[in-house]
C-alpha atoms as a PDB file:
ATOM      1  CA  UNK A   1      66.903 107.432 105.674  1.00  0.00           C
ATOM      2  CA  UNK A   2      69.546 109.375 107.572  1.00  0.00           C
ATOM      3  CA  UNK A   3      73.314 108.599 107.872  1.00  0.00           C
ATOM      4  CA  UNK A   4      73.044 105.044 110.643  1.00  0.00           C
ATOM      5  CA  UNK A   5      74.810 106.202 113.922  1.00  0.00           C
ATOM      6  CA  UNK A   6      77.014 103.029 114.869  1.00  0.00           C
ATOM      7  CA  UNK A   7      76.624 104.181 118.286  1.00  0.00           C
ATOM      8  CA  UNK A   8      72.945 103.931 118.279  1.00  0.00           C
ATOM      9  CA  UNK A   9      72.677 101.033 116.930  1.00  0.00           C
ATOM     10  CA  UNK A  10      75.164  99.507 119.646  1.00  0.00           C
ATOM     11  CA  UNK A  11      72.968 101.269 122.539  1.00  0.00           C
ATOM     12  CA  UNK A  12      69.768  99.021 120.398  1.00  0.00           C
ATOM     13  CA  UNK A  13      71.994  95.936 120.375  1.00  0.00           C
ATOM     14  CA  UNK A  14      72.895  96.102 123.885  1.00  0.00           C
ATOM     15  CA  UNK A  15      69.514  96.559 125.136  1.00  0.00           C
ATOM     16  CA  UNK A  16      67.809  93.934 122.631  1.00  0.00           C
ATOM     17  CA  UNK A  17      70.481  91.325 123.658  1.00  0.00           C
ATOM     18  CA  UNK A  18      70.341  92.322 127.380  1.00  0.00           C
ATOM     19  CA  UNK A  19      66.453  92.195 127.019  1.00  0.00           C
ATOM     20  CA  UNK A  20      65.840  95.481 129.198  1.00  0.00           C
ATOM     21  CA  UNK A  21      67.002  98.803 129.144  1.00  0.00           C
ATOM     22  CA  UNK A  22      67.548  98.800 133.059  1.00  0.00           C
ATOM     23  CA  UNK A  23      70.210  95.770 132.113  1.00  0.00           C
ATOM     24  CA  UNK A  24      71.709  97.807 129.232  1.00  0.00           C
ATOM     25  CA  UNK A  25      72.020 100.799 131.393  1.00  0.00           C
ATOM     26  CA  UNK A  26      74.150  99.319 134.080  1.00  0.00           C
ATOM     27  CA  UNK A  27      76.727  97.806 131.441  1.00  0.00           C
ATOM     28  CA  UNK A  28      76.670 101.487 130.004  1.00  0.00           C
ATOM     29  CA  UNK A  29      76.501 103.413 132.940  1.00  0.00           C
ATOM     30  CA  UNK A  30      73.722 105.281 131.155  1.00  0.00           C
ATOM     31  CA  UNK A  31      70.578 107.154 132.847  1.00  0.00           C
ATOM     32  CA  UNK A  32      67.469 105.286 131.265  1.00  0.00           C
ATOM     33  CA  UNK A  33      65.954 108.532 129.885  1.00  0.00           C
ATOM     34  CA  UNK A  34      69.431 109.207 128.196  1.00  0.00           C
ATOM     35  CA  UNK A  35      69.748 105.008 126.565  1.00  0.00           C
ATOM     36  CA  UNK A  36      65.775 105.768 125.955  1.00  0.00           C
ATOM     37  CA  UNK A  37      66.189 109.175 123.927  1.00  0.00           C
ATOM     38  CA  UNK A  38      69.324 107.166 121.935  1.00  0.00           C
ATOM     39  CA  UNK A  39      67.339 104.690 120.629  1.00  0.00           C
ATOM     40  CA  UNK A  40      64.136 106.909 119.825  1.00  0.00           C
ATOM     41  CA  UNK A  41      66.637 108.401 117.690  1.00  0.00           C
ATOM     42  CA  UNK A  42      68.104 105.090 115.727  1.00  0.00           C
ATOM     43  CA  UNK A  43      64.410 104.686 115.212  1.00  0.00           C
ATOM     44  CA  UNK A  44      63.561 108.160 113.726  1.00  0.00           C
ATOM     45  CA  UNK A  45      66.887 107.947 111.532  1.00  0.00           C
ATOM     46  CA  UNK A  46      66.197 104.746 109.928  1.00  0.00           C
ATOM     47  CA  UNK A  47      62.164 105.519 109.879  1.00  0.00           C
ATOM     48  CA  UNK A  48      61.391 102.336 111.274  1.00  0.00           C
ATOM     49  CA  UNK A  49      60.335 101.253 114.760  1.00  0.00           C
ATOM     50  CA  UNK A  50      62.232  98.491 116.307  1.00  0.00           C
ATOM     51  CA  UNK A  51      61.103  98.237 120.006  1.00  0.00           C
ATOM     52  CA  UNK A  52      57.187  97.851 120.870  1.00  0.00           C
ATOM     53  CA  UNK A  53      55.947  97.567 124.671  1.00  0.00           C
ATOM     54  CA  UNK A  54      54.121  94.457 125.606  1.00  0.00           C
ATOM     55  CA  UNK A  55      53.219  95.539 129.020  1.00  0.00           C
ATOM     56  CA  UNK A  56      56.223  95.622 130.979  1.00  0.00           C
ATOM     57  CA  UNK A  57      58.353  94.157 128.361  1.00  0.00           C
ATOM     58  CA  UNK A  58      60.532  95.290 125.745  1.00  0.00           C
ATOM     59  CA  UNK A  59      59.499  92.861 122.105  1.00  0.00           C
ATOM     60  CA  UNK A  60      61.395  93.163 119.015  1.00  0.00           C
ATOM     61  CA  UNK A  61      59.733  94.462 115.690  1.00  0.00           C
ATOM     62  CA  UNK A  62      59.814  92.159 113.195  1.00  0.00           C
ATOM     63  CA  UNK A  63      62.023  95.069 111.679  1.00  0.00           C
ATOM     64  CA  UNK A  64      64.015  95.306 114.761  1.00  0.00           C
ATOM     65  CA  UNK A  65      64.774  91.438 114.714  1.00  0.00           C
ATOM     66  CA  UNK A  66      66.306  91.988 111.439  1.00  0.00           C
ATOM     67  CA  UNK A  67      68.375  94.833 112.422  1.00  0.00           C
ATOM     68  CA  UNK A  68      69.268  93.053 115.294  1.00  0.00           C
ATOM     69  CA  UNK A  69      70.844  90.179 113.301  1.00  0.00           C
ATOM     70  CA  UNK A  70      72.783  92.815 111.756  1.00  0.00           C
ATOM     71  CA  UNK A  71      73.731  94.901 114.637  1.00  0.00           C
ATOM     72  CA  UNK A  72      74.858  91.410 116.370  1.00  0.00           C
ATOM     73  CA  UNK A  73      77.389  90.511 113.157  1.00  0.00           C
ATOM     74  CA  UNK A  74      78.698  94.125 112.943  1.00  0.00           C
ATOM     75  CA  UNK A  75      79.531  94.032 116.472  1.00  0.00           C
ATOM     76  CA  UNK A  76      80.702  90.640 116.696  1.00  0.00           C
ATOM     77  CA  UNK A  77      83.306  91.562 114.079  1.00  0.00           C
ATOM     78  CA  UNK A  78      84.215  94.607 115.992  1.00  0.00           C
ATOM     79  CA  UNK A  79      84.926  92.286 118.593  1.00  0.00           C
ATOM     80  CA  UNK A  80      87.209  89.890 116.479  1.00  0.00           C
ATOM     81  CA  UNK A  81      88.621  93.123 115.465  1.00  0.00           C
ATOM     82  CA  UNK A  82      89.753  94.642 118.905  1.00  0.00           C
ATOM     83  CA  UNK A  83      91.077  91.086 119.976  1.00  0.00           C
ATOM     84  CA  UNK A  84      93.438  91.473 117.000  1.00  0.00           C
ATOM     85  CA  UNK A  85      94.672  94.677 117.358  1.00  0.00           C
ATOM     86  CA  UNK A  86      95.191  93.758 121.119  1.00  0.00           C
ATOM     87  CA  UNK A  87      97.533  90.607 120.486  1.00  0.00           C
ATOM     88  CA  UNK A  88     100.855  91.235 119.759  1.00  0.00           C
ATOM     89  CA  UNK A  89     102.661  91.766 116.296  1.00  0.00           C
ATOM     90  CA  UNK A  90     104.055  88.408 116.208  1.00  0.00           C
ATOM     91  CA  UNK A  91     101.210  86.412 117.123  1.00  0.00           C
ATOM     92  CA  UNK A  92      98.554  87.667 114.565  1.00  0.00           C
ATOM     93  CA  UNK A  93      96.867  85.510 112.282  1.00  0.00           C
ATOM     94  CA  UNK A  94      97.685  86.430 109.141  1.00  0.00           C
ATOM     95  CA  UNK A  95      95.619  85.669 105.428  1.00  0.00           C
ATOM     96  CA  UNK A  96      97.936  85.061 102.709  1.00  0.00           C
ATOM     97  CA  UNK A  97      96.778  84.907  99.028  1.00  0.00           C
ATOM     98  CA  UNK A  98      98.903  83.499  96.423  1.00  0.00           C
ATOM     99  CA  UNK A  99      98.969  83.440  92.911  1.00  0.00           C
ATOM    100  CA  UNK A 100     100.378  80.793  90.794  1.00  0.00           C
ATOM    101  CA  UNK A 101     100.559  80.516  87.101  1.00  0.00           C
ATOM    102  CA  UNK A 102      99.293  77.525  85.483  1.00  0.00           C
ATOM    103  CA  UNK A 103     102.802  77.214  83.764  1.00  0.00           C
ATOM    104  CA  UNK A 104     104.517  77.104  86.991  1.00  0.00           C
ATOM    105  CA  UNK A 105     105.235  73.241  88.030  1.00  0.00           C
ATOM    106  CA  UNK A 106     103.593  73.081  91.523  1.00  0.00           C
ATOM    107  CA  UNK A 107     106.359  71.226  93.911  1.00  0.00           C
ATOM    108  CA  UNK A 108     108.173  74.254  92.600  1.00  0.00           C
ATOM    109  CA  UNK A 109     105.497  76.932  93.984  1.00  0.00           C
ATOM    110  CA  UNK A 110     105.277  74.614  96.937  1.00  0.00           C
ATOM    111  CA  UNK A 111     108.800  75.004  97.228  1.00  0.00           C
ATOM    112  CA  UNK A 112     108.817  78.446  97.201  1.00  0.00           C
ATOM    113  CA  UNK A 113     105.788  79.232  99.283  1.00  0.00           C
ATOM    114  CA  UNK A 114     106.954  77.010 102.231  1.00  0.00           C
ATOM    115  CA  UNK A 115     109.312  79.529 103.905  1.00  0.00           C
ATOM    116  CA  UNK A 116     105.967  81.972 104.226  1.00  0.00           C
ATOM    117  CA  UNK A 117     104.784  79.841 106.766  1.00  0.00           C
ATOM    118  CA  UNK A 118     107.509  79.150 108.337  1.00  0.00           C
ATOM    119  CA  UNK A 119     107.361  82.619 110.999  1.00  0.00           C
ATOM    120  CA  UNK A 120     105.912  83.188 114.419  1.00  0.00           C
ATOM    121  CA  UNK A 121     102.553  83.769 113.023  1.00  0.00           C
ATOM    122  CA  UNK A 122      99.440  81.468 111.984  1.00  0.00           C
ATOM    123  CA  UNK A 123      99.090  81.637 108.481  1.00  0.00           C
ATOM    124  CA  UNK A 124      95.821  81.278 106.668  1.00  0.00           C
ATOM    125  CA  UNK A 125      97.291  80.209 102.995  1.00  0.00           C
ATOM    126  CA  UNK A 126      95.102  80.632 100.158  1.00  0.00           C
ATOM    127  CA  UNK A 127      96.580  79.634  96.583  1.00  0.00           C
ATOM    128  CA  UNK A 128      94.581  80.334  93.026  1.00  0.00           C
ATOM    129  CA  UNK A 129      96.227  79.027  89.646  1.00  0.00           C
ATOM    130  CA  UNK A 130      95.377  79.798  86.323  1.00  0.00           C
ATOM    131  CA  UNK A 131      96.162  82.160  83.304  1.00  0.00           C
ATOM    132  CA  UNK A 132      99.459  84.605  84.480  1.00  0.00           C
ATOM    133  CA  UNK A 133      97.189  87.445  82.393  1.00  0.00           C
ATOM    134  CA  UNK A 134      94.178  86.925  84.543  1.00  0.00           C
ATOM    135  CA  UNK A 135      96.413  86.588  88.276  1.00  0.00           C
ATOM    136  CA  UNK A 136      98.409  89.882  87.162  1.00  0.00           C
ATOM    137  CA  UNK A 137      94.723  91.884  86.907  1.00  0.00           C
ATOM    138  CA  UNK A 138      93.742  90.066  90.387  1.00  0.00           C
ATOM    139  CA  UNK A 139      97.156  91.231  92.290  1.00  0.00           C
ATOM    140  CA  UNK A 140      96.076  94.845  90.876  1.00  0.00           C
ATOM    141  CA  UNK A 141      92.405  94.103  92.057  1.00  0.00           C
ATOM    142  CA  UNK A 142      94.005  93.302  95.285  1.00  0.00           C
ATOM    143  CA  UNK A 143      92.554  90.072  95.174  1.00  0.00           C
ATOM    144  CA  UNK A 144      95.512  88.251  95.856  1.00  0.00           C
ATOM    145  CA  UNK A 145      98.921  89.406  97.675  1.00  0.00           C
ATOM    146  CA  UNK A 146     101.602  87.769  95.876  1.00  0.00           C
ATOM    147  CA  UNK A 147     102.043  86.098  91.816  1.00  0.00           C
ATOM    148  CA  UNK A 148     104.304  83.948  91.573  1.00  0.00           C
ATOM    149  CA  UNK A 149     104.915  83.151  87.729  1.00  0.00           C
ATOM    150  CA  UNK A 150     108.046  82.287  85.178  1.00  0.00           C
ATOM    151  CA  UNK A 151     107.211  84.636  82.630  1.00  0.00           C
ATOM    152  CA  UNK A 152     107.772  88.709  83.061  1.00  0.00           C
ATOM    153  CA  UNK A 153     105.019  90.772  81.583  1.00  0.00           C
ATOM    154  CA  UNK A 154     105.910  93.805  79.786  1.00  0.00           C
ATOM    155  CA  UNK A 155     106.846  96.996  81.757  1.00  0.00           C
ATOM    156  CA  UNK A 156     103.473  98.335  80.998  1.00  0.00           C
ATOM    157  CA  UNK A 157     101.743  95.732  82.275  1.00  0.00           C
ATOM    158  CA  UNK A 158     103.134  95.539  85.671  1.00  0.00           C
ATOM    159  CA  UNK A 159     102.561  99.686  86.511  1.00  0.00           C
ATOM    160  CA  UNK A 160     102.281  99.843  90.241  1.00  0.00           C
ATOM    161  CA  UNK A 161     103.650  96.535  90.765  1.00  0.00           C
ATOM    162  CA  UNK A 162     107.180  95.346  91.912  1.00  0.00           C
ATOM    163  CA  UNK A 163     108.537  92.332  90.989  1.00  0.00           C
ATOM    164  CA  UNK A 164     112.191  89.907  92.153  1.00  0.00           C
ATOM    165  CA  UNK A 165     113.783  87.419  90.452  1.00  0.00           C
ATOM    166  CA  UNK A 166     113.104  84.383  93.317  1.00  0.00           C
ATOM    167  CA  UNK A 167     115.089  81.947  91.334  1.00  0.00           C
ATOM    168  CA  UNK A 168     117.004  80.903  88.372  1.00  0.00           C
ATOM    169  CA  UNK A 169     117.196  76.804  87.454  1.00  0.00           C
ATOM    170  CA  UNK A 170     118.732  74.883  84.462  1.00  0.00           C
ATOM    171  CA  UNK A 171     116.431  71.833  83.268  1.00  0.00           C
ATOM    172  CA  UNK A 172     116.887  68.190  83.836  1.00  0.00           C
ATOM    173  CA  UNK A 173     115.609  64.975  81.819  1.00  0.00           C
ATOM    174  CA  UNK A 174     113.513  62.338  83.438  1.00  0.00           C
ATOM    175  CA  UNK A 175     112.367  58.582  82.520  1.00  0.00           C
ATOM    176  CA  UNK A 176     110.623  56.408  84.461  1.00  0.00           C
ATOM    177  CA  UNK A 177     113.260  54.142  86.569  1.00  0.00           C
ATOM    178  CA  UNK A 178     114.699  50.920  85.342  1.00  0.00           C
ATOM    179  CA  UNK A 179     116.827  49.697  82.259  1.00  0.00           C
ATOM    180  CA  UNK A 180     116.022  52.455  79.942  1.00  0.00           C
ATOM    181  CA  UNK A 181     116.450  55.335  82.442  1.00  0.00           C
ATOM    182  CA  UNK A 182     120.043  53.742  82.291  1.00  0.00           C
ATOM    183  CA  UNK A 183     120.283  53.234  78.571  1.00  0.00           C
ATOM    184  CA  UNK A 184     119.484  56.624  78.339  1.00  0.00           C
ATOM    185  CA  UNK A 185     121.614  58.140  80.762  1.00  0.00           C
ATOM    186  CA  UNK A 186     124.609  56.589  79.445  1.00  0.00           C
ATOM    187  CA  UNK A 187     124.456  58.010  76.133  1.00  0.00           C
ATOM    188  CA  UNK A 188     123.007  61.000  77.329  1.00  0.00           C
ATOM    189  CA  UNK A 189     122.178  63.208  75.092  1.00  0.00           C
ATOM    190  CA  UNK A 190     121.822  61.218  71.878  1.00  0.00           C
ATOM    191  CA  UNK A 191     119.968  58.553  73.805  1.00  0.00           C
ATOM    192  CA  UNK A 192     117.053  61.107  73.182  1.00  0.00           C
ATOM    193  CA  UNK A 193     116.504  60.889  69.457  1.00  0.00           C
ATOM    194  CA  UNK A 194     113.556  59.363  68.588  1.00  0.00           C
ATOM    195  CA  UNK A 195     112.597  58.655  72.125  1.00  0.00           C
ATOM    196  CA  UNK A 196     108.470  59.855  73.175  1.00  0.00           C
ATOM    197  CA  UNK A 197     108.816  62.978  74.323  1.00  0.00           C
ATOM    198  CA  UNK A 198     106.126  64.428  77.107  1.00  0.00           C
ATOM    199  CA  UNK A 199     106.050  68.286  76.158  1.00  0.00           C
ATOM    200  CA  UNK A 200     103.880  70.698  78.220  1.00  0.00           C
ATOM    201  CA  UNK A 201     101.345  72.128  76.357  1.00  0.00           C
ATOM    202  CA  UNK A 202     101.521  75.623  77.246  1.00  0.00           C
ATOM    203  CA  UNK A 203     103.793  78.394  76.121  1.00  0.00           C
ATOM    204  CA  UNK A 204     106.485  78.309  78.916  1.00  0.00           C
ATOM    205  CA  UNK A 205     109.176  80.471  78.574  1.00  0.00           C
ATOM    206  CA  UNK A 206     111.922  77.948  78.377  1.00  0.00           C
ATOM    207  CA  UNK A 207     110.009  75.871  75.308  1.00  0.00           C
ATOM    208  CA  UNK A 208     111.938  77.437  72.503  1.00  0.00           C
ATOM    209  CA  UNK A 209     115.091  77.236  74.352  1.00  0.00           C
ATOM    210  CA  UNK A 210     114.429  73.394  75.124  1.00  0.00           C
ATOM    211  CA  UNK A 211     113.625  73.337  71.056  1.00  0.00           C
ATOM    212  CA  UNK A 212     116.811  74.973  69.738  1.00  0.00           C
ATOM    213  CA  UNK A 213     118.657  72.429  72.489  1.00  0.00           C
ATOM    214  CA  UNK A 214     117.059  69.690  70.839  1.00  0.00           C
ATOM    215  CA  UNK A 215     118.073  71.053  67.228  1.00  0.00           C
ATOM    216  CA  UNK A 216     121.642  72.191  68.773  1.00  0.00           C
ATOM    217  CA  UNK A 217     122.153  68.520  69.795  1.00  0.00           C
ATOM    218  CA  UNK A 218     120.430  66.920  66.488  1.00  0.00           C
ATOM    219  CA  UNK A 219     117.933  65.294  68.549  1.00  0.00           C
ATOM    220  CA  UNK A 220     115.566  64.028  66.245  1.00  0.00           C
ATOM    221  CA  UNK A 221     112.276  64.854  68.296  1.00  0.00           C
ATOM    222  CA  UNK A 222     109.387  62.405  68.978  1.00  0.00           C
ATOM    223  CA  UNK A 223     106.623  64.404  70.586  1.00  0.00           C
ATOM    224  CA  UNK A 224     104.641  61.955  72.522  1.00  0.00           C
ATOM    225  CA  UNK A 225     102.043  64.198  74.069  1.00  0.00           C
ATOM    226  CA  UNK A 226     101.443  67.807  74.892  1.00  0.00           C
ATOM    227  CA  UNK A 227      99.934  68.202  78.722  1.00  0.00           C
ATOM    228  CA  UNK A 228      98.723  71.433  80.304  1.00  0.00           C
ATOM    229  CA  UNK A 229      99.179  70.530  83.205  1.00  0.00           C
ATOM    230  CA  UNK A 230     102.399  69.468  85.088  1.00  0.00           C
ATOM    231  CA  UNK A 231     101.611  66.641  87.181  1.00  0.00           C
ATOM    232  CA  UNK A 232      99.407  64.891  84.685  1.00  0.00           C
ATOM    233  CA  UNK A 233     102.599  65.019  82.816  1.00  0.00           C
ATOM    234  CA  UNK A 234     104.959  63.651  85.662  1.00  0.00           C
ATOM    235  CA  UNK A 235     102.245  60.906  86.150  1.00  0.00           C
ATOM    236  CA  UNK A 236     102.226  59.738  82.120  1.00  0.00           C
ATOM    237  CA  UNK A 237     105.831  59.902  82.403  1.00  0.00           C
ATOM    238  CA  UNK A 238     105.995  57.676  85.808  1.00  0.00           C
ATOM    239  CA  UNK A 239     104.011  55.257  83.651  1.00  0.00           C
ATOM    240  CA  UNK A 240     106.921  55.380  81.361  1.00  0.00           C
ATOM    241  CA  UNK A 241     105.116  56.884  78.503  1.00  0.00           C
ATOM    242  CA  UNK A 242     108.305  59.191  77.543  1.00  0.00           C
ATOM    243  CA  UNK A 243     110.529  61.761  78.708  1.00  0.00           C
ATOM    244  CA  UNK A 244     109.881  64.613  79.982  1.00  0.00           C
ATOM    245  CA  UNK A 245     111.481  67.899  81.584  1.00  0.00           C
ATOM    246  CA  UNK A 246     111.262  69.921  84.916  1.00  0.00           C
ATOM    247  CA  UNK A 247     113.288  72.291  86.865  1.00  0.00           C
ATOM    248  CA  UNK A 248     116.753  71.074  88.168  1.00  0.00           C
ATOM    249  CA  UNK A 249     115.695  72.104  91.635  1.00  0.00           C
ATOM    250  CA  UNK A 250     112.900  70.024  92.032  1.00  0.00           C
ATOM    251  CA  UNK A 251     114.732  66.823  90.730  1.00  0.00           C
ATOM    252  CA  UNK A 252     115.244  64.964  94.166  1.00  0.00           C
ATOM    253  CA  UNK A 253     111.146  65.674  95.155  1.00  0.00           C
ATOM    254  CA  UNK A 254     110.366  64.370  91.207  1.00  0.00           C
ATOM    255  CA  UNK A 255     112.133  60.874  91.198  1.00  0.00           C
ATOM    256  CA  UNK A 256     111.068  60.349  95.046  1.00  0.00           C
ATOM    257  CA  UNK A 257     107.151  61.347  93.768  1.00  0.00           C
ATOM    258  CA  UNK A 258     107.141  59.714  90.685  1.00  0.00           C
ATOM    259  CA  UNK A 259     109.301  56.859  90.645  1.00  0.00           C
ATOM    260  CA  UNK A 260     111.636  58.774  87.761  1.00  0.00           C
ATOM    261  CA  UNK A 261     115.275  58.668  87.251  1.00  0.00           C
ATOM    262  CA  UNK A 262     117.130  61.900  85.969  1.00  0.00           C
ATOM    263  CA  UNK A 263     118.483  61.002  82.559  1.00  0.00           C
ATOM    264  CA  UNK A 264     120.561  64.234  81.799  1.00  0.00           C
ATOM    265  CA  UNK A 265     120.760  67.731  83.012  1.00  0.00           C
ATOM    266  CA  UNK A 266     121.141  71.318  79.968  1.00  0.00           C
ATOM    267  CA  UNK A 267     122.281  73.797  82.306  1.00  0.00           C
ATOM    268  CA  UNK A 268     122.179  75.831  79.376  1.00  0.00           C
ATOM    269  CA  UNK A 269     118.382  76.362  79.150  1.00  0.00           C
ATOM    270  CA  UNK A 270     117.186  77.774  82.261  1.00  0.00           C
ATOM    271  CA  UNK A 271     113.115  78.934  84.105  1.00  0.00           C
ATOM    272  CA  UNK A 272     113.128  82.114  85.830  1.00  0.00           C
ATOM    273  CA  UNK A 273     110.736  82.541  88.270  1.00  0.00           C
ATOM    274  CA  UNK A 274     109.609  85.790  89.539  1.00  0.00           C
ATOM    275  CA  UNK A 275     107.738  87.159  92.591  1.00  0.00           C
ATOM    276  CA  UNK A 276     105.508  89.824  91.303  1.00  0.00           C
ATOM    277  CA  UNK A 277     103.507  92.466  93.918  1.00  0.00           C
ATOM    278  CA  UNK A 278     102.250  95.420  95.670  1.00  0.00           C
ATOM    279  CA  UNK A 279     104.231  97.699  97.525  1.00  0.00           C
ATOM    280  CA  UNK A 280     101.961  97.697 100.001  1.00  0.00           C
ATOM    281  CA  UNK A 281     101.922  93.966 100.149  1.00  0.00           C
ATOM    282  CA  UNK A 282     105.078  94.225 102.215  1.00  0.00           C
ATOM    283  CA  UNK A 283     103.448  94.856 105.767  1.00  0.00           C
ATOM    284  CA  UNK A 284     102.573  91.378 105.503  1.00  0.00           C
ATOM    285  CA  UNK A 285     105.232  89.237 106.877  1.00  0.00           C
ATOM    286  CA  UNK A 286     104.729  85.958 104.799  1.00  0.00           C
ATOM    287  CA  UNK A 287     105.281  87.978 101.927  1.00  0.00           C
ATOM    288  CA  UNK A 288     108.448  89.276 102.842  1.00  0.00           C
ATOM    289  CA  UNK A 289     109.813  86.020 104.079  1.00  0.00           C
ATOM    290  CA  UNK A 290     108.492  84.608 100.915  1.00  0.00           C
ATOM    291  CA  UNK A 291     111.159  87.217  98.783  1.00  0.00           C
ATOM    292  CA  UNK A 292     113.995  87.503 100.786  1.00  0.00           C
ATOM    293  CA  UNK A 293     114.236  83.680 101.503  1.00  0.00           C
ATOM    294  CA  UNK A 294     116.858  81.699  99.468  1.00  0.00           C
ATOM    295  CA  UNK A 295     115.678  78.490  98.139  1.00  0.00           C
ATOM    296  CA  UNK A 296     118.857  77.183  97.796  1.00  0.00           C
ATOM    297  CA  UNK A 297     119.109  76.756 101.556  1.00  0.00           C
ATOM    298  CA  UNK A 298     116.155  73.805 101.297  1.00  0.00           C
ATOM    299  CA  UNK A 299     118.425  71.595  99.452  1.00  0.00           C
END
C-alpha cells in the first residue's frame, strides 16, 4: 500500500457522509470529474475499492464502511483540534498529569496541587501515586507532567529533568482529642515514652531524623503499628490507637479531618518536598503556577 493522502481520504469522507459526489462538490467547490479522479486515487493507493454504483447511487464497500469510521474519527479530531487552536490562550482546556509519591501524605499534595487550578483555564487533573522510582521513569516517558515527591533522587537519576524545592516543614505530634491529648501535651515531650506509636511503614526521608529525636529526647519508643499508607494511619490514630506524625503545615486540615489534637511540634526534623520535571513541561500553565506558588499564603 502507498503512503494514505489525508486529503483523499477527506474528499472520500466528505462524499460518503454527504452521500453524493454532486453534494460533496458544492461544499468543495470541486468539478465532479476532478472529486471523481481524487478518490479513484485513495482507492488505487490503498488497493481497495471503497465506492460501488448501485444504479444511480453511491454504496459503501464493506471496506469503505470501515475506512469511513476511520476517516470520520480522524477528522472529527481535526475538528476538536482547529477549535482549540482558534480559542484564545487563556481559555484552553488544559490536561494536567501529576505524580505523587506514595510517601507523600495526600492533604499535603492536595495542598500543593490546588493553586494549579486555580488560573483562567479548565483544568483536566489527572493524579497517579505509587513508587517515586517508577513516577521518575513515567515523567521521563512523558507520561505524566509534574512529580511531586519528598525524597531527591541522585543527580544521575534526574538527567534531563529539573527539579524546586516547593516546601520545607518541621513535624508535629498528634493524639486523638480528649484527656490524653492533654496529658500529653503538657508534658510534652516525655509524655511520649512508652506511649503506641503509629509509624509509617515506608522509608520517608525524615524517619531516621524522627528516630535520633526520639533517642535525643530518651523517648523510650513503643511502635504500635507500621502503615503504608497515610490516611489509614490518620484514621487508626483518630481511633486513638497511638500517636502519630505529619507535616506541621497540614496540622489545622489533620485535627479538623480526624478529630486529633496536636500534642507537640520538633521543628528540628523537617520533609522537603520537591517539584521534579521537564523543561518542556513549562508551556503548561498549571505547572508553572504549581512552582512558583507559595504555600505559605494558604494558611
Amino acid at each position: 500500500m502507498k503512503s494514505l493522502n489525508l486529503k483523499h481520504l477527506q474528499y472520500f469522507w466528505l462524499t460518503a457522509r454527504e452521500g453524493s459526489i454532486s453534494k460533496a462538490c458544492d461544499i468543495l467547490d470541486l468539478a465532479p470529474q476532478t472529486l471523481s479522479a481524487q478518490i479513484a486515487t485513495l482507492e488505487e493507493n490503498v488497493n481497495h475499492m471503497l465506492f460501488k454504483r448501485e444504479g444511480r447511487n453511491l454504496v459503501l464497500t464493506p471496506m469503505g464502511k470501515q475506512v469511513f469510521t476511520y476517516a470520520d474519527k480522524i477528522f472529527d479530531m481535526s475538528a476538536q483540534l482547529e477549535a482549540v487552536l482558534e480559542q484564545p490562550a487563556d481559555s484552553r482546556s488544559l490536561d494536567l498529569t501529576v505524580g505523587i509519591a506514595a510517601t507523600v501524605h495526600k492533604i499535603l499534595a492536595w495542598k500543593v496541587i490546588k493553586p494549579a487550578l486555580d488560573i483562567p483555564n479548565d483544568v483536566q487533573l489527572v493524579c497517579r501515586t505509587g513508587n517515586g522510582s517508577d513516577l521518575l521513569l513515567h515523567l521521563k516517558q512523558k507520561k505524566i507532567d509534574l512529580l511531586i515527591t519528598d525524597y531527591l533522587p541522585h543527580e544521575c537519576d534526574r538527567e534531563g529533568l529539573a527539579y524546586e524545592k516547593i516546601l520545607s516543614t518541621s513535624m508535629s505530634f498528634f493524639f486523638h482529642s480528649g484527656d490524653i491529648a492533654q496529658q500529653l501535651k503538657q508534658g510534652f515531650p516525655e509524655s511520649l515514652s512508652d506511649q503506641p506509636f503509629l509509624s509509617y511503614g515506608r522509608q520517608t526521608p525524615y524517619l531516621d531524623k524522627l528516630k535520633d529525636w526520639f533517642k535525643d529526647n530518651a523517648i523510650r519508643l513503643n511502635l504500635k503499628a507500621e502503615i503504608d499508607d497515610s490516611a489509614l494511619l490518620k484514621v487508626l490514630g483518630q481511633s486513638g490507637e497511638g500517636f502519630f506524625s505529619a507535616p506541621t503545615v497540614i496540622a489545622e486540615e489533620i485535627c479538623h479531618q480526624y478529630h486529633v489534637d496536636v500534642i507537640g511540634q520538633a521543628p528540628s526534623i523537617t520533609e522537603d518536598l520537591y517539584a521534579i520535571y521537564r523543561e518542556s513541561s513549562l508551556i503548561n500553565p498549571a505547572v508553572e503556577k504549581l512552582l512558583n506558588f507559595d504555600i505559605e499564603q494558604q494558611n
